[in-house]
N, C-alpha and C. Protein backbone atom coordinates (compact mmCIF):
# COMPACT_ATOMS: atom_id res chain seq x y z
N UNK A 1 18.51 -0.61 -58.47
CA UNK A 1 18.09 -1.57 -59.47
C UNK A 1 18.67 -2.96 -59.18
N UNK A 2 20.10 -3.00 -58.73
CA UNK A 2 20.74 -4.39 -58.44
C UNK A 2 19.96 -5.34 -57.31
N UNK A 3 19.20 -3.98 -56.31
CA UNK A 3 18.30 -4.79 -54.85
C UNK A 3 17.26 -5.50 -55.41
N UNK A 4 16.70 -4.67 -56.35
CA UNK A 4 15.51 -5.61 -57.33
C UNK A 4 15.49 -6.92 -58.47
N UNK A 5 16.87 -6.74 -59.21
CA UNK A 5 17.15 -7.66 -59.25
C UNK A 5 17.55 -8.88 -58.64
N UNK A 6 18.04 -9.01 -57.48
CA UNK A 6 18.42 -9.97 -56.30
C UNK A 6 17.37 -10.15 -56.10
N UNK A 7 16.70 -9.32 -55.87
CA UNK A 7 15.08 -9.71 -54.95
C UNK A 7 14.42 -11.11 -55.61
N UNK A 8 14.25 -10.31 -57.20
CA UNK A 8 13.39 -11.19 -58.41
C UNK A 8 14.63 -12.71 -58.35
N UNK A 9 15.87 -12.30 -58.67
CA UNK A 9 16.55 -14.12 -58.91
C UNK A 9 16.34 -14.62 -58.00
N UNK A 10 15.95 -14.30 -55.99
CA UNK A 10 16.23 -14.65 -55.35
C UNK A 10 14.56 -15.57 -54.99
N UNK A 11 13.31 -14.84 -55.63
CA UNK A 11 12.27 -15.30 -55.35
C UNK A 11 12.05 -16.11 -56.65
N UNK A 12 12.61 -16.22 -57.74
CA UNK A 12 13.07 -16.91 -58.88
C UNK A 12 13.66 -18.37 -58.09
N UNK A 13 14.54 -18.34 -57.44
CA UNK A 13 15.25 -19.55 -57.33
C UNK A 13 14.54 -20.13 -56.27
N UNK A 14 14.06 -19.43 -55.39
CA UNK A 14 12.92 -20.33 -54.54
C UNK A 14 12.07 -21.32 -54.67
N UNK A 15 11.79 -21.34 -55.79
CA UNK A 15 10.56 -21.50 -56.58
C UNK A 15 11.24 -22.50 -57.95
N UNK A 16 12.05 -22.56 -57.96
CA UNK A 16 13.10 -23.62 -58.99
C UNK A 16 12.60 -23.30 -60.13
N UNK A 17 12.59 -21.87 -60.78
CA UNK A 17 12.08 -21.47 -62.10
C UNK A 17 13.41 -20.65 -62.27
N UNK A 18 13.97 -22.04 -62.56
CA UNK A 18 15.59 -21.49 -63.44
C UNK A 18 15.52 -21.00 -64.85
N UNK A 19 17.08 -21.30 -65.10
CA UNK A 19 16.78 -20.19 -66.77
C UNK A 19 16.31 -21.73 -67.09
N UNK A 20 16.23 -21.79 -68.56
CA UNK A 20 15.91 -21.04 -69.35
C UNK A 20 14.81 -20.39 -70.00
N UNK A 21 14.23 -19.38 -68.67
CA UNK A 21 12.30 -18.68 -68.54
C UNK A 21 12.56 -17.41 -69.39
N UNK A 22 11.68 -16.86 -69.96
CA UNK A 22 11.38 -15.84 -70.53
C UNK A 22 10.88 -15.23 -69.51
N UNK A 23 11.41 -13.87 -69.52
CA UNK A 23 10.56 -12.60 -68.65
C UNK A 23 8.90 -12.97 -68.53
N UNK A 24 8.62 -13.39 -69.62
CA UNK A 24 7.36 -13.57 -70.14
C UNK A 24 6.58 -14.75 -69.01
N UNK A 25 7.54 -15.46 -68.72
CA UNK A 25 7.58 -17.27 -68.18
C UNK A 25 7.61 -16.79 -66.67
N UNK A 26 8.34 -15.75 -66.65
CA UNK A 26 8.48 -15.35 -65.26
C UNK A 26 7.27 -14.66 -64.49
N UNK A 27 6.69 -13.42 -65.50
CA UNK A 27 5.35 -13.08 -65.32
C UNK A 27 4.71 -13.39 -64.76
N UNK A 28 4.28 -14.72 -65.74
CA UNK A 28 3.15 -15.27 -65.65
C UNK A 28 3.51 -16.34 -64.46
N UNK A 29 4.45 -17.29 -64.00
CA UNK A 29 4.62 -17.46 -62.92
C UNK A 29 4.10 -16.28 -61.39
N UNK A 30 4.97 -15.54 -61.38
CA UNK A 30 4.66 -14.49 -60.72
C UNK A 30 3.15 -14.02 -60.20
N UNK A 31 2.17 -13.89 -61.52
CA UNK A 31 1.00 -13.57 -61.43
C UNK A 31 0.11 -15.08 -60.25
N UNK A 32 0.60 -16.12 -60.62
CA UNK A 32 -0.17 -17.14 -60.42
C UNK A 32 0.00 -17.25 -59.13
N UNK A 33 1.53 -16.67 -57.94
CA UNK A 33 1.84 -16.85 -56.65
C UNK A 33 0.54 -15.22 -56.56
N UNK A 34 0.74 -14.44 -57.01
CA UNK A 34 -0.32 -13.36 -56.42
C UNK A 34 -1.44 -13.94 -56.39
N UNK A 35 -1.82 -14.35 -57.49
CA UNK A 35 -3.62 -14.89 -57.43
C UNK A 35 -3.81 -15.97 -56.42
N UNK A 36 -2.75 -16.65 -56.19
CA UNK A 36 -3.03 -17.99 -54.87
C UNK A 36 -3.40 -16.74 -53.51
N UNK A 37 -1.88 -15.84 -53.44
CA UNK A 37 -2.24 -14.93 -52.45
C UNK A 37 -3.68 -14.01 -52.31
N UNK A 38 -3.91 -13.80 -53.40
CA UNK A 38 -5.32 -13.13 -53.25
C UNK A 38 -6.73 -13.97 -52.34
N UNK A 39 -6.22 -15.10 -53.55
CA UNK A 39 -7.46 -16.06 -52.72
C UNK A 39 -7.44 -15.80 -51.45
N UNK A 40 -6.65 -15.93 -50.77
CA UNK A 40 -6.17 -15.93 -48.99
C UNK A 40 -6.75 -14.90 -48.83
N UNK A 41 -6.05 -13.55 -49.04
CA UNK A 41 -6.85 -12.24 -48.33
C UNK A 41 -7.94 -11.58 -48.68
N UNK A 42 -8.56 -12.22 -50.19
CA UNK A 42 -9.61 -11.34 -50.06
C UNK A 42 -11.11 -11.52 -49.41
N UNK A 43 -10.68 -12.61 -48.11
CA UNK A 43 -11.65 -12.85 -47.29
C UNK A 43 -11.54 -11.94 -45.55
N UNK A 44 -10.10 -11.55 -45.61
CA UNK A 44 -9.91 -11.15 -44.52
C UNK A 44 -10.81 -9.53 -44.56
N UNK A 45 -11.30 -9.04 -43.32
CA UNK A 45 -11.83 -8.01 -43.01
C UNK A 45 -11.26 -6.90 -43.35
N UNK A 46 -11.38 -5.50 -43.51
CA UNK A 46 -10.53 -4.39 -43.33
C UNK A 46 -10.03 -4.28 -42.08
N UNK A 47 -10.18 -4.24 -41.22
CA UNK A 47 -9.75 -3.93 -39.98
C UNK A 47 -8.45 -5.27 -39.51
N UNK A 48 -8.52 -6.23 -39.55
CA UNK A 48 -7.47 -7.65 -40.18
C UNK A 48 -6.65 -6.62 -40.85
N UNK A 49 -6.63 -6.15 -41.74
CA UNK A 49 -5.86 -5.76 -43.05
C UNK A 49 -5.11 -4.95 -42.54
N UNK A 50 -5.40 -3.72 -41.63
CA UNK A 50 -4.60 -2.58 -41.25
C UNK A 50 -3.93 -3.00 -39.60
N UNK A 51 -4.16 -4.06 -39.14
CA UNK A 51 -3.43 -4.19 -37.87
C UNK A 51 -2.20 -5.15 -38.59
């Protein structure tokens, strides 16, 4: 549990979304770096995907 926490403050502080965020604040941050990432791959091929 402590590796996951490090993980999250550590991709938390990257990103200069210091306190004082709500889990909630964090989320939804969070969600918005996936959806940029999505954009990116959901053009790549399957075969891209598994090499």
């Amino acid at each position: 549990m402590l590796d996951i926490q490090e993980k999250i403050k550590k991709f938390n502080d990257e990103r200069e979304w210091s306190s004082p965020h709500t889990i909630k604040d964090l989320l939804l941050n969070m969600n918005e770096e996936i959806g940029e990432f999505w954009n990116i791959i959901k053009w790549v091929d399957t075969e891209m995907q598994q090499n």
